[in-house]
PDB file of N, CA and C in Angstrom:
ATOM      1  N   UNK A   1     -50.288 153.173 175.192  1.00  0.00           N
ATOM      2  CA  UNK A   1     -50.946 152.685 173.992  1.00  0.00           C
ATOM      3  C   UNK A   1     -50.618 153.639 172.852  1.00  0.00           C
ATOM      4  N   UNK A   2     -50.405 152.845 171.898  1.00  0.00           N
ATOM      5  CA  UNK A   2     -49.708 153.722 170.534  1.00  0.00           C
ATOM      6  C   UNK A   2     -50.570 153.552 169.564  1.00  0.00           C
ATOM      7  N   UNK A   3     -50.152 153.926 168.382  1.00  0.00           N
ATOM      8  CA  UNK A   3     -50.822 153.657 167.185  1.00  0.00           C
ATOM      9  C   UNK A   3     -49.920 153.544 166.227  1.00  0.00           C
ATOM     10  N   UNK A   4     -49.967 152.350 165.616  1.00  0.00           N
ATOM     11  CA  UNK A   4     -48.525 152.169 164.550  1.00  0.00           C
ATOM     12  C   UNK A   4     -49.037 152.591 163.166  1.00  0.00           C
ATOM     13  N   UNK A   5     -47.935 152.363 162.330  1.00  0.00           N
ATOM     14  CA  UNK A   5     -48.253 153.117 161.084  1.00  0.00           C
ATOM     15  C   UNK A   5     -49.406 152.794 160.582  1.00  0.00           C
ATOM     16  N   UNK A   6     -49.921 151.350 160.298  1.00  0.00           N
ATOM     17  CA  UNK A   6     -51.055 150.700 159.816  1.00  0.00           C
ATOM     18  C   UNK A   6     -52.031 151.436 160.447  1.00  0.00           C
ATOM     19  N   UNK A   7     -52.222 152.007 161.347  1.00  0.00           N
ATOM     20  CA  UNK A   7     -53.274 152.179 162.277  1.00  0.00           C
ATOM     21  C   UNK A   7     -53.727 151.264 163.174  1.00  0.00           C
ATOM     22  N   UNK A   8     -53.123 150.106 163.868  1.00  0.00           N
ATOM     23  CA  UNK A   8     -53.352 148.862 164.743  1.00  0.00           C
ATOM     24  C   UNK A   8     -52.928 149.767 165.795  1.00  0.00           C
ATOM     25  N   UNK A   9     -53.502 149.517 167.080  1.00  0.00           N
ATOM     26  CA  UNK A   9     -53.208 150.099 168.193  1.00  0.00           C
ATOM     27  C   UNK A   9     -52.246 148.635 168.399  1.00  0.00           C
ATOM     28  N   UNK A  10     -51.018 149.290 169.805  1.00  0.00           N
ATOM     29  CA  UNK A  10     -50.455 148.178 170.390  1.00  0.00           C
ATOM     30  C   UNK A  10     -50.217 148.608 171.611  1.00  0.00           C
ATOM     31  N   UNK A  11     -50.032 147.595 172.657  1.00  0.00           N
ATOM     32  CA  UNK A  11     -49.794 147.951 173.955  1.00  0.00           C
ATOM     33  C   UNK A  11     -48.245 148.061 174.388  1.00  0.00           C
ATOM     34  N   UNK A  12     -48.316 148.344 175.795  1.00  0.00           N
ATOM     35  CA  UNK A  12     -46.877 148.575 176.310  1.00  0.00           C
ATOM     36  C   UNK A  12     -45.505 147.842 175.562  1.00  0.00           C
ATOM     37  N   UNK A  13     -45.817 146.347 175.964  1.00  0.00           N
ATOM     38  CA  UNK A  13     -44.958 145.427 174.902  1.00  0.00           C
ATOM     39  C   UNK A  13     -44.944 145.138 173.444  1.00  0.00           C
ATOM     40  N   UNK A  14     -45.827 146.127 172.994  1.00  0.00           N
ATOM     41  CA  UNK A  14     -45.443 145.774 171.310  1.00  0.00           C
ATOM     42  C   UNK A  14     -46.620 144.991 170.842  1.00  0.00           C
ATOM     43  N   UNK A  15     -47.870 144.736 172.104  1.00  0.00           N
ATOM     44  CA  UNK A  15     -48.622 143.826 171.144  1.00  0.00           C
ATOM     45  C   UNK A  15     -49.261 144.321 170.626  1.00  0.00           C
ATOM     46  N   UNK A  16     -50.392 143.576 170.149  1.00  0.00           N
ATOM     47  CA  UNK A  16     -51.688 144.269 168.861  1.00  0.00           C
ATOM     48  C   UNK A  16     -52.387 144.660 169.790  1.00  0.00           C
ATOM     49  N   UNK A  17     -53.791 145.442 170.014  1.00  0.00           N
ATOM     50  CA  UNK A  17     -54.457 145.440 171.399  1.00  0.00           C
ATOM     51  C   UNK A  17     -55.362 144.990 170.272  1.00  0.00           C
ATOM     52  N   UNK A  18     -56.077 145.365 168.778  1.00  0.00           N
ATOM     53  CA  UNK A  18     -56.537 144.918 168.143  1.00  0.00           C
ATOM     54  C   UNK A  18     -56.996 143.779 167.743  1.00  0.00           C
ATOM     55  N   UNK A  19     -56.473 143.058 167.606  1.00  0.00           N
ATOM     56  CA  UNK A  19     -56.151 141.278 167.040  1.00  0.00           C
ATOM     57  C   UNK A  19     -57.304 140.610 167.778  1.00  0.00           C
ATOM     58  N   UNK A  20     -57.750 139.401 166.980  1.00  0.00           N
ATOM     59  CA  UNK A  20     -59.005 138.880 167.760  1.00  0.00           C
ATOM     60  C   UNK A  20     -58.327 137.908 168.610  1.00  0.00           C
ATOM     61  N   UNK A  21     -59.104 137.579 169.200  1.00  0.00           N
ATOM     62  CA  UNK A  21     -58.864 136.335 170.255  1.00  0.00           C
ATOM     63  C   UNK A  21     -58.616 135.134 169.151  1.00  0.00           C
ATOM     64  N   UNK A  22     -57.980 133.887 169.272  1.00  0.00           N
ATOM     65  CA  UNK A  22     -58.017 132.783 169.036  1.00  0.00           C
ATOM     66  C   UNK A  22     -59.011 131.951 168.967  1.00  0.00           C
ATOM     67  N   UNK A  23     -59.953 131.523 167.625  1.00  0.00           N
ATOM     68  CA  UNK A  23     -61.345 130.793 167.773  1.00  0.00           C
ATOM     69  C   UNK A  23     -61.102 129.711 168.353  1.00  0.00           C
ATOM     70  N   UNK A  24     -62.158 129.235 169.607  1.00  0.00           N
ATOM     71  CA  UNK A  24     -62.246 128.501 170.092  1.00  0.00           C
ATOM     72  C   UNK A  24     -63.456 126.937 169.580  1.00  0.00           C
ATOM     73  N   UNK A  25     -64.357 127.309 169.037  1.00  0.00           N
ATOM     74  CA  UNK A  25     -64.863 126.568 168.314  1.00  0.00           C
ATOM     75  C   UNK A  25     -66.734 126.549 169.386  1.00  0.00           C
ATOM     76  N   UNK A  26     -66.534 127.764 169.945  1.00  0.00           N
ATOM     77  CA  UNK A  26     -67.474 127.977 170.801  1.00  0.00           C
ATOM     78  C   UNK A  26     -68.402 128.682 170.793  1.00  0.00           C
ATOM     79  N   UNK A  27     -68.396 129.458 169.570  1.00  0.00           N
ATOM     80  CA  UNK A  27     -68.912 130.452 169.309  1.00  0.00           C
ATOM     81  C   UNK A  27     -68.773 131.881 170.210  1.00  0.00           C
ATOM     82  N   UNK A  28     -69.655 132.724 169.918  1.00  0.00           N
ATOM     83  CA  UNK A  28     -69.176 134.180 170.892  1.00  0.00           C
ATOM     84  C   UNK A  28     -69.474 134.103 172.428  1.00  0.00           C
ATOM     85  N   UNK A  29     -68.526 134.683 173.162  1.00  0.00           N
ATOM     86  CA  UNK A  29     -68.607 134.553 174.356  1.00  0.00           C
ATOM     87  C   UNK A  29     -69.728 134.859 174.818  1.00  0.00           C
ATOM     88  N   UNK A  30     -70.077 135.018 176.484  1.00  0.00           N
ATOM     89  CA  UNK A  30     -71.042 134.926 177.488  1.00  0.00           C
ATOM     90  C   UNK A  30     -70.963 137.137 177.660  1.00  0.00           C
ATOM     91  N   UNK A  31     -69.959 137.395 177.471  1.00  0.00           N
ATOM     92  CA  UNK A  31     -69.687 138.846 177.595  1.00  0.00           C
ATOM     93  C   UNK A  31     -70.567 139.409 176.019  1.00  0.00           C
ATOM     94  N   UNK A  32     -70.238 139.108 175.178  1.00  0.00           N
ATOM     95  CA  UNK A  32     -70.497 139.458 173.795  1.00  0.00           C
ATOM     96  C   UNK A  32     -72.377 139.377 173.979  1.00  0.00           C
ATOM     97  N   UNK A  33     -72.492 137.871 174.316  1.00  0.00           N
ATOM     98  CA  UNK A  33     -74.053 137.837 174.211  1.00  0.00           C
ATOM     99  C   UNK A  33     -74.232 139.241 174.894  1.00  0.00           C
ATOM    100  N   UNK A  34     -74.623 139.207 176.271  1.00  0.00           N
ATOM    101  CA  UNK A  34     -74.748 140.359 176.681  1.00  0.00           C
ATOM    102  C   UNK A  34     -74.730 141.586 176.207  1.00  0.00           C
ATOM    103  N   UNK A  35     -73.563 142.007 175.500  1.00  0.00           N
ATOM    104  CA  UNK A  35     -73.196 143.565 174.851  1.00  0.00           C
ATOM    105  C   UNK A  35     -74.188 143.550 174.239  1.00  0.00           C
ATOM    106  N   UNK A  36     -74.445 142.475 173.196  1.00  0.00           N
ATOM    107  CA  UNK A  36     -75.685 142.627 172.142  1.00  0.00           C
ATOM    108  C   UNK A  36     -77.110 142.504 172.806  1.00  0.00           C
ATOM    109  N   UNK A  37     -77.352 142.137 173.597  1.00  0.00           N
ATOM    110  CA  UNK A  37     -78.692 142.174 174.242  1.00  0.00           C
ATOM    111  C   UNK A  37     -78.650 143.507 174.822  1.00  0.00           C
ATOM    112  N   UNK A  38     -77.688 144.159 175.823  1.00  0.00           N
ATOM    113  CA  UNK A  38     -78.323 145.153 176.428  1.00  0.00           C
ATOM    114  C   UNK A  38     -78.122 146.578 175.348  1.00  0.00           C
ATOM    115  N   UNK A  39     -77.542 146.490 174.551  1.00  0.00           N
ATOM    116  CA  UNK A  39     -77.031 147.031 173.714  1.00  0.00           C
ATOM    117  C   UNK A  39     -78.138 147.573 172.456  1.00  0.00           C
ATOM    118  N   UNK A  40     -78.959 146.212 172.348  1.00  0.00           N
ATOM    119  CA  UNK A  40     -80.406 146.170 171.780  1.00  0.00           C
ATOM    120  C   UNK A  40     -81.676 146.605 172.670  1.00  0.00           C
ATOM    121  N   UNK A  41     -81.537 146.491 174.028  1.00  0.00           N
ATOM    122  CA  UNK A  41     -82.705 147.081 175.202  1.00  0.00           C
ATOM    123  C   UNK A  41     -82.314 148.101 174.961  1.00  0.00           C
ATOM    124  N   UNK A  42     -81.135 149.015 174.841  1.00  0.00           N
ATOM    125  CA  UNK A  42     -80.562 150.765 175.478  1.00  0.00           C
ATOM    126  C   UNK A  42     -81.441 151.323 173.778  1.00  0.00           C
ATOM    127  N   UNK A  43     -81.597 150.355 172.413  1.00  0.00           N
ATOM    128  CA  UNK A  43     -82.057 151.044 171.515  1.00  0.00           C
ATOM    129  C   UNK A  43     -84.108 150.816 171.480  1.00  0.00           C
ATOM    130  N   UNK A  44     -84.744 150.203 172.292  1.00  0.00           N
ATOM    131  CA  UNK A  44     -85.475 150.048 172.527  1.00  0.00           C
ATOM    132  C   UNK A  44     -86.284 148.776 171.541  1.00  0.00           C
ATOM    133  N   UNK A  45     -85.281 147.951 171.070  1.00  0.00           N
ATOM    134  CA  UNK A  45     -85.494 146.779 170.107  1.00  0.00           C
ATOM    135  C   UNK A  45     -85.496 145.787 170.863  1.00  0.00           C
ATOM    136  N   UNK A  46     -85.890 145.363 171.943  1.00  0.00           N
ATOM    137  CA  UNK A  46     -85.323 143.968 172.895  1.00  0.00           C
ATOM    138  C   UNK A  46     -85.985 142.871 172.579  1.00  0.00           C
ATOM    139  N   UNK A  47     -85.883 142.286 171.878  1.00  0.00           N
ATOM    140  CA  UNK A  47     -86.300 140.198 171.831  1.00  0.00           C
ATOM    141  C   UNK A  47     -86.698 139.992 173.160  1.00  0.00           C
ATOM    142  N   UNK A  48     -86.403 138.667 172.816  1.00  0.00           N
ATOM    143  CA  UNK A  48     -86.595 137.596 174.104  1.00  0.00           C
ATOM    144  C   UNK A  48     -85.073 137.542 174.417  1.00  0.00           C
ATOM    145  N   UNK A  49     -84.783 137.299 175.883  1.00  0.00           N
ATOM    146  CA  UNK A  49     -83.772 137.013 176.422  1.00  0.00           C
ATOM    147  C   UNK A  49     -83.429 135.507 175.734  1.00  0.00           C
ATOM    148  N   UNK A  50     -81.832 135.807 175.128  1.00  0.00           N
ATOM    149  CA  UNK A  50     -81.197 134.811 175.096  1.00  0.00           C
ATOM    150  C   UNK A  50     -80.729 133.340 175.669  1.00  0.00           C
ATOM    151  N   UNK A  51     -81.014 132.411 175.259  1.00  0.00           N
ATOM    152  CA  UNK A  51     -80.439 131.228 176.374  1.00  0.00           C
ATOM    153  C   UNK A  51     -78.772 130.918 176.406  1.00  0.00           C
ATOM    154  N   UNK A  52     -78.337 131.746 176.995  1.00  0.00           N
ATOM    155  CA  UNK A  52     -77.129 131.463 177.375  1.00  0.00           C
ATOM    156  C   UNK A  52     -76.494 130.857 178.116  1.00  0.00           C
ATOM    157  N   UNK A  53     -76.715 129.710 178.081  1.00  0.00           N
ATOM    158  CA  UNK A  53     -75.939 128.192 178.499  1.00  0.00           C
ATOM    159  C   UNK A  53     -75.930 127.582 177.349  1.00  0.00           C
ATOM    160  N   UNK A  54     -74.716 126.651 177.730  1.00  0.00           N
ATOM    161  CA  UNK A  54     -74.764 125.474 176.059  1.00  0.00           C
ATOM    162  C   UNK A  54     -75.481 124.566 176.099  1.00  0.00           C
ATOM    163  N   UNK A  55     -75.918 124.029 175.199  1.00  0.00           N
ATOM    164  CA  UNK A  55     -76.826 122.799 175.424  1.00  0.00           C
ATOM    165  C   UNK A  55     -76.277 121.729 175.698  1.00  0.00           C
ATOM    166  N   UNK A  56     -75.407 121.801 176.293  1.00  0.00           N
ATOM    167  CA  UNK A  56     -74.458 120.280 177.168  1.00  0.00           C
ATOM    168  C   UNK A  56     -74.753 120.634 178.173  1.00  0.00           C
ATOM    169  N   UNK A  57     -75.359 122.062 178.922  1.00  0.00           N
ATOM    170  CA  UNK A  57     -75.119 121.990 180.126  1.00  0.00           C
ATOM    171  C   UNK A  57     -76.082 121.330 180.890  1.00  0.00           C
ATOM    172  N   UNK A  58     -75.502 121.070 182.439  1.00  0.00           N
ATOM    173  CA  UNK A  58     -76.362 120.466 183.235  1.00  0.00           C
ATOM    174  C   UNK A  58     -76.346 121.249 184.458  1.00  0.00           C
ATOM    175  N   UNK A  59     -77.260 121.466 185.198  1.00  0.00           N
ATOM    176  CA  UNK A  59     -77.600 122.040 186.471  1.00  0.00           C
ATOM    177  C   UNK A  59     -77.132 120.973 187.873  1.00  0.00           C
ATOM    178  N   UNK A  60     -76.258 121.734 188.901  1.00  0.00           N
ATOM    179  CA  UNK A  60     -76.394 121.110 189.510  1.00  0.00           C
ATOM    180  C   UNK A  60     -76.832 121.201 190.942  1.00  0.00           C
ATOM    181  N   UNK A  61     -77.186 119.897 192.264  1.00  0.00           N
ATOM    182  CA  UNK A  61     -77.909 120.192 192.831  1.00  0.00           C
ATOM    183  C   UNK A  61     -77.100 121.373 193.861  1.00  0.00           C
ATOM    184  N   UNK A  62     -77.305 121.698 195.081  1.00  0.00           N
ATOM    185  CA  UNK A  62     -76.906 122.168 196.066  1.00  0.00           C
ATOM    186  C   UNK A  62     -76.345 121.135 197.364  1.00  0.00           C
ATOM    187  N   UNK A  63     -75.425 121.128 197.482  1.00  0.00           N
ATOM    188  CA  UNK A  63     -75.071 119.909 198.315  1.00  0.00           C
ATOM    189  C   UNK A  63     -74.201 120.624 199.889  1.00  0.00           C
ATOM    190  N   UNK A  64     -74.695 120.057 200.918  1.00  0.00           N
ATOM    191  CA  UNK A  64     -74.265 120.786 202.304  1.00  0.00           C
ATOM    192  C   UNK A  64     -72.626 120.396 201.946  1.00  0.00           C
ATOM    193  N   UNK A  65     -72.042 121.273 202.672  1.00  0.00           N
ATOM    194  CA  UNK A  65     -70.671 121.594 202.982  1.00  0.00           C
ATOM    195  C   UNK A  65     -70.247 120.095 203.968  1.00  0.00           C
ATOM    196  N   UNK A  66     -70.668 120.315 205.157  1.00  0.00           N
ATOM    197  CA  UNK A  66     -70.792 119.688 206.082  1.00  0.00           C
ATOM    198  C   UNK A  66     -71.667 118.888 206.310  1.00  0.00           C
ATOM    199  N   UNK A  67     -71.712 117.713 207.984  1.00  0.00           N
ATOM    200  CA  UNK A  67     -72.696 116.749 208.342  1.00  0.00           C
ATOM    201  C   UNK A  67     -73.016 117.387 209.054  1.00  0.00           C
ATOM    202  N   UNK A  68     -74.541 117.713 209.298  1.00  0.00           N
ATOM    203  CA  UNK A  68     -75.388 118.264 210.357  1.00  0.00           C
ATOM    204  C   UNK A  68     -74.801 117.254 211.581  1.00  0.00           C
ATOM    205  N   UNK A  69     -74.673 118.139 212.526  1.00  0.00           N
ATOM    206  CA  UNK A  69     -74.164 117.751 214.115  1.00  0.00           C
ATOM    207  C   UNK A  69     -75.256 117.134 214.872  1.00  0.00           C
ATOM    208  N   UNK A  70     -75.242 116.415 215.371  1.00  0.00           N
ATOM    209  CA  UNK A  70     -76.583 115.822 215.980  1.00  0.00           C
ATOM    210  C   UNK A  70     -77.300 116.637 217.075  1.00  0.00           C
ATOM    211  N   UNK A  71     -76.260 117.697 217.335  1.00  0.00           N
ATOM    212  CA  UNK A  71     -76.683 118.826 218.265  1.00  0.00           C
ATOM    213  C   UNK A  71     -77.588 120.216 217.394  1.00  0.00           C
ATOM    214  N   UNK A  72     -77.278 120.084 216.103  1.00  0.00           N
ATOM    215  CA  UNK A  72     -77.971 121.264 215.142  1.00  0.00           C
ATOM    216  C   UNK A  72     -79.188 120.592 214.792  1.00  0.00           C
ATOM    217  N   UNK A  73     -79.285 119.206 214.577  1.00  0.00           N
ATOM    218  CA  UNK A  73     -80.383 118.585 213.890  1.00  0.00           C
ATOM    219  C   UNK A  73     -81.463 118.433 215.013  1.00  0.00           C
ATOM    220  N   UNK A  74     -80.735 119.078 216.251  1.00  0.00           N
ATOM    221  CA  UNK A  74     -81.845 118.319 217.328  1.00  0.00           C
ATOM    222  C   UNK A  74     -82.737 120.110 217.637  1.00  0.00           C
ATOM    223  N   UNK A  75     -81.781 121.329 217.593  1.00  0.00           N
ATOM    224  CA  UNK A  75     -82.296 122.143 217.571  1.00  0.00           C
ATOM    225  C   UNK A  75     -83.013 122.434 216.636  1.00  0.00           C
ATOM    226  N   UNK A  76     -82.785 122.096 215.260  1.00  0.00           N
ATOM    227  CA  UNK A  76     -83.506 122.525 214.345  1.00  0.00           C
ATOM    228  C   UNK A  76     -85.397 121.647 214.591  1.00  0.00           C
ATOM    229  N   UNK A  77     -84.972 120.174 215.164  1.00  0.00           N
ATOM    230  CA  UNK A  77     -86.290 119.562 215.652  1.00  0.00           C
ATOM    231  C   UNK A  77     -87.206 120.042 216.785  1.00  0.00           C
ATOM    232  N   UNK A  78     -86.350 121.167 217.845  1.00  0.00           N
ATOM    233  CA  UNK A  78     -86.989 121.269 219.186  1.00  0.00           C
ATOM    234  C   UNK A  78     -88.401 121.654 218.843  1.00  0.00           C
ATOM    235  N   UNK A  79     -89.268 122.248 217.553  1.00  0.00           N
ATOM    236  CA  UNK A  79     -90.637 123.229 217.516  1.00  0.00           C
ATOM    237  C   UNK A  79     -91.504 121.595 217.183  1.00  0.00           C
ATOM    238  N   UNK A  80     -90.778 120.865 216.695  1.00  0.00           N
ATOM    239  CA  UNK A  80     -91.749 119.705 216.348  1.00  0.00           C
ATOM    240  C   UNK A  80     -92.397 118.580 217.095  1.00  0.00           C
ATOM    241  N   UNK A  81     -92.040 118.950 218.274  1.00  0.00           N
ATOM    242  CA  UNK A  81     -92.776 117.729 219.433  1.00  0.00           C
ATOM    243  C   UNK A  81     -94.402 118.170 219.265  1.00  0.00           C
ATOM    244  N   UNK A  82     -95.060 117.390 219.616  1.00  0.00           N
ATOM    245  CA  UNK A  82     -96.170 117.775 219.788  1.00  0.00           C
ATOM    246  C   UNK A  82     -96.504 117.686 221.000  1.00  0.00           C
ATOM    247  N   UNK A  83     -97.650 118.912 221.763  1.00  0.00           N
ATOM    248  CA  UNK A  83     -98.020 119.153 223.039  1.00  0.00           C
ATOM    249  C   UNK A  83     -99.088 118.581 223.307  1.00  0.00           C
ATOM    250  N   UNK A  84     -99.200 118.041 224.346  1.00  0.00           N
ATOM    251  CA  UNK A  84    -100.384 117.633 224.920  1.00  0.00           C
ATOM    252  C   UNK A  84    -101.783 118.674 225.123  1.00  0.00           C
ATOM    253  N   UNK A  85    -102.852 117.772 225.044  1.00  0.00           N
ATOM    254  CA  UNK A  85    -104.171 118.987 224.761  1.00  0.00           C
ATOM    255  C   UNK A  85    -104.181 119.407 226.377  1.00  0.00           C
ATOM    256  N   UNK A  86    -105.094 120.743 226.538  1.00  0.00           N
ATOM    257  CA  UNK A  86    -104.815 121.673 227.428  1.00  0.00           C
ATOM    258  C   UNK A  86    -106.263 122.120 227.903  1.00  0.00           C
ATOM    259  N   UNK A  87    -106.400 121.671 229.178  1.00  0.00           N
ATOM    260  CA  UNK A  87    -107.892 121.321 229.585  1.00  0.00           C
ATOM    261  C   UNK A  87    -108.121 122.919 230.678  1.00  0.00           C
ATOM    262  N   UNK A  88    -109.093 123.299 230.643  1.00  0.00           N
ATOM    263  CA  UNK A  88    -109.361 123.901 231.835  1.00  0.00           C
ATOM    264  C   UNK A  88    -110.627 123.669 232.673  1.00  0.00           C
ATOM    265  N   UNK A  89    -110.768 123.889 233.819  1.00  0.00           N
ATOM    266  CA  UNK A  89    -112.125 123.894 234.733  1.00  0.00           C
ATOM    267  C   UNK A  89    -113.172 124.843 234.042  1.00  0.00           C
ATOM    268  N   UNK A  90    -114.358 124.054 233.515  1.00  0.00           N
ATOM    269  CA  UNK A  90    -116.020 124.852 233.456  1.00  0.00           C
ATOM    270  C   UNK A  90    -116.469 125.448 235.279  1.00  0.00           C
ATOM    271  N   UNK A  91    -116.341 126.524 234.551  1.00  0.00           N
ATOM    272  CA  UNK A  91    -116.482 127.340 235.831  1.00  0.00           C
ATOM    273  C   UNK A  91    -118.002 127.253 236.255  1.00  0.00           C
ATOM    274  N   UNK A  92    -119.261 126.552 235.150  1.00  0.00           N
ATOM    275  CA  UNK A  92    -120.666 126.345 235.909  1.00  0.00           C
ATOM    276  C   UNK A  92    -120.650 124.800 236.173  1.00  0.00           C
ATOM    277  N   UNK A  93    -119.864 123.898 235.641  1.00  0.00           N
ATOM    278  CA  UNK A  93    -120.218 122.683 235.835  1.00  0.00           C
ATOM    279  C   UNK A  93    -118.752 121.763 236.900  1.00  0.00           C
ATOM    280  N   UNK A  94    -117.853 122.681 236.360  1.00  0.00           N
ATOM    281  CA  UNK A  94    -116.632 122.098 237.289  1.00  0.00           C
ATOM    282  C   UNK A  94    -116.033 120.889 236.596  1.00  0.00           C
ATOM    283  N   UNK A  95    -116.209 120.476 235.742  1.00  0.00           N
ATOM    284  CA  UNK A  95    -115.939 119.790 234.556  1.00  0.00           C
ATOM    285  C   UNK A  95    -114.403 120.094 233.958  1.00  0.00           C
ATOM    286  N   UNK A  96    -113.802 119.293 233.395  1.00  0.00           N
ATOM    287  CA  UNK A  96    -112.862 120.219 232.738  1.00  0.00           C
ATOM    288  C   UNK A  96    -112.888 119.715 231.130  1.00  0.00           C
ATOM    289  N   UNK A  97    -112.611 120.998 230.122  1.00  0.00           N
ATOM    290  CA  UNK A  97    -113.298 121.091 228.661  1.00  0.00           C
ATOM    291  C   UNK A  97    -111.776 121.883 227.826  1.00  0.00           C
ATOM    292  N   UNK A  98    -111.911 121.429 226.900  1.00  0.00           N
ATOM    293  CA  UNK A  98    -111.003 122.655 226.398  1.00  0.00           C
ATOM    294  C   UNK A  98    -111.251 124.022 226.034  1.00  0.00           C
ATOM    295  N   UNK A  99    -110.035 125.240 226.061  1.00  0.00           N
ATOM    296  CA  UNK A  99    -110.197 126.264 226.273  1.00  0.00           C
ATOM    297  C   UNK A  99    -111.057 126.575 224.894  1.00  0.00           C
ATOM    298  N   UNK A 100    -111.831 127.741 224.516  1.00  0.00           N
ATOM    299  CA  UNK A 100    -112.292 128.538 223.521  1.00  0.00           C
ATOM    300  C   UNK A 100    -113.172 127.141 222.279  1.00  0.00           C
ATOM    301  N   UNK A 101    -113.697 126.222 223.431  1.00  0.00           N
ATOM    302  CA  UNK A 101    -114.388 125.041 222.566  1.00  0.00           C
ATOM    303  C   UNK A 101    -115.871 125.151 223.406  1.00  0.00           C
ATOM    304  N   UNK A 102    -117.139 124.794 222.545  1.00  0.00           N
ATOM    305  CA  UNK A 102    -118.381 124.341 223.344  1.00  0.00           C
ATOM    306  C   UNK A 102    -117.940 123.373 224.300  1.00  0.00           C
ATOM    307  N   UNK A 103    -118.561 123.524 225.451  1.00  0.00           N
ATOM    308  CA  UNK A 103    -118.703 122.416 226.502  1.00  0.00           C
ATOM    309  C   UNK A 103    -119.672 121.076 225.404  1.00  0.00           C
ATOM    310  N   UNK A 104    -118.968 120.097 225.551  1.00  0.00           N
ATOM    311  CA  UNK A 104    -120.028 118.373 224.291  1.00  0.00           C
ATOM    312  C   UNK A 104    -121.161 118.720 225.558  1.00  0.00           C
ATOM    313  N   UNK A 105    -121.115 118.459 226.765  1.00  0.00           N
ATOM    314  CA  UNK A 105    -122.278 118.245 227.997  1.00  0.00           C
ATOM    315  C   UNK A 105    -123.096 119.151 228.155  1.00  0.00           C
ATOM    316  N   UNK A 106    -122.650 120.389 228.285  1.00  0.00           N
ATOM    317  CA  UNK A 106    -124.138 121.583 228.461  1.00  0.00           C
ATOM    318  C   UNK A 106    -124.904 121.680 227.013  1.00  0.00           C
ATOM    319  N   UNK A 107    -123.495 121.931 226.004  1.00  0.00           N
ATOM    320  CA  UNK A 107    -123.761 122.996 224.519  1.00  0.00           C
ATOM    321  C   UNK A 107    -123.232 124.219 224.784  1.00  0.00           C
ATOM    322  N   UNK A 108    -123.116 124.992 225.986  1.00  0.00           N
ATOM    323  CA  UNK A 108    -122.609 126.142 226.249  1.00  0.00           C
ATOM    324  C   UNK A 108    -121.160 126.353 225.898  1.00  0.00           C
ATOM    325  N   UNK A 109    -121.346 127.620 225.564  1.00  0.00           N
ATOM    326  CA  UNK A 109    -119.943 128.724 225.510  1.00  0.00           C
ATOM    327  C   UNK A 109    -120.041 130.294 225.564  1.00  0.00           C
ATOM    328  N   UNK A 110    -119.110 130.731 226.150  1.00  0.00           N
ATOM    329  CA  UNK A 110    -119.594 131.666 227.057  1.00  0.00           C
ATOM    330  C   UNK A 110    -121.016 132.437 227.264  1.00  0.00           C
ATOM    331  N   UNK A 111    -120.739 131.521 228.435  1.00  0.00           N
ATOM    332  CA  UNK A 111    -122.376 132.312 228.808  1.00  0.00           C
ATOM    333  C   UNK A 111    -123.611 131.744 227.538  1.00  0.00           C
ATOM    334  N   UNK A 112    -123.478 131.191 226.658  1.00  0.00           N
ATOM    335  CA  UNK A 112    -124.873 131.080 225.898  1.00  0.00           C
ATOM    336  C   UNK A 112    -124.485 129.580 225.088  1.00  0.00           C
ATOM    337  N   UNK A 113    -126.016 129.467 225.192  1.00  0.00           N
ATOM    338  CA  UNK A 113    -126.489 127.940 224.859  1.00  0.00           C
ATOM    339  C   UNK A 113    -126.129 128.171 223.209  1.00  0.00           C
ATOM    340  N   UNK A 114    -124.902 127.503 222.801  1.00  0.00           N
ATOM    341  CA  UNK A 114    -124.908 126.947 221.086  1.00  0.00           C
ATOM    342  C   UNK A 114    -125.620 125.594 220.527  1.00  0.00           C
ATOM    343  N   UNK A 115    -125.351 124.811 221.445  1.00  0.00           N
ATOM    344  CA  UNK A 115    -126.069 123.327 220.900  1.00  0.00           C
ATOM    345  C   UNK A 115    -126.948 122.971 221.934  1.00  0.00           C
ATOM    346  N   UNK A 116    -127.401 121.564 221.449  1.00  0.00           N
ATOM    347  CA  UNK A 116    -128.599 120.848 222.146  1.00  0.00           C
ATOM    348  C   UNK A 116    -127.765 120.469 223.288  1.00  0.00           C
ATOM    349  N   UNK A 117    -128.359 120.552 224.618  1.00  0.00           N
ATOM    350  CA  UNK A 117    -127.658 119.828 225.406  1.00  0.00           C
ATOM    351  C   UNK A 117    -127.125 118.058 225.639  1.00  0.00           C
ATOM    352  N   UNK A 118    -126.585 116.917 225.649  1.00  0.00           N
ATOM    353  CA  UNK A 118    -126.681 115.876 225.394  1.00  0.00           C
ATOM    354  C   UNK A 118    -127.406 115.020 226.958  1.00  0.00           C
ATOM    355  N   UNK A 119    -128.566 114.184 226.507  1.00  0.00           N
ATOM    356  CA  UNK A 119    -128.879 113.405 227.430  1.00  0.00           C
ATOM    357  C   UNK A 119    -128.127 113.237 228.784  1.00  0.00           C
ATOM    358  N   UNK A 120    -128.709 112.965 229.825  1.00  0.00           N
ATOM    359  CA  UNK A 120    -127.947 112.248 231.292  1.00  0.00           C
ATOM    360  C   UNK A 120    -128.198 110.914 230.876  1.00  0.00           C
ATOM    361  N   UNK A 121    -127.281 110.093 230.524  1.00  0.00           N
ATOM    362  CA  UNK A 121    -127.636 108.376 230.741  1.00  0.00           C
ATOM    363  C   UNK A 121    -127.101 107.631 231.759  1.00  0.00           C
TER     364      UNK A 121
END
């Protein structure tokens, strides 16, 4: 890198390194925003963050690569069956009730009376 008489820097081949880019009709780049925003945080002046997208833009969704295999879709289903309820023997009545629930027939749970007992009909 040189410096020619004018004072324009130029590179290896003779160019300008100076010279602006070619207007695009886009206004300042996505790099530029930036310089000037963080550039304005490092002096402790910071705005609101810039919206830097154009207002043409559109978001788009996320779309799989691939077709789920009927072998991935079935693993990904294996937690969703539902289990059958799970009874055990009342160890005073011989009954069977579900686990960590009042017995509906005595009222009991462990060891002590919670509810009314229900009629013999």
């Amino acid at each position: 890198m040189e410096a020619s008489v004018d004072g324009a820097r130029t590179g290896p081949q003779g160019e300008n390194l100076d010279a602006k880019p070619p207007e695009t009709g886009r206004g300042p780049g996505l790099a530029a925003r930036h310089q000037t925003l963080y550039s304005a945080r490092s002096q402790g002046r910071a705005g609101p963050v810039p919206n830097t997208f154009p207002a043409d833009f559109e978001a788009t969704m996320a779309v799989p690569k691939r077709k789920t295999s009927p072998s991935k879709r079935g693993m990904r289903r294996s937690h969703d069956a539902l289990k059958g309820n799970t009874y055990v023997e009342d160890k005073e009545s011989g009954e069977l009730r579900r686990p960590h629930h009042v017995d509906p027939k005595t009222g009991m749970y462990r060891g002590k009376q919670i509810l009314k007992a229900k009629d013999e009909e």
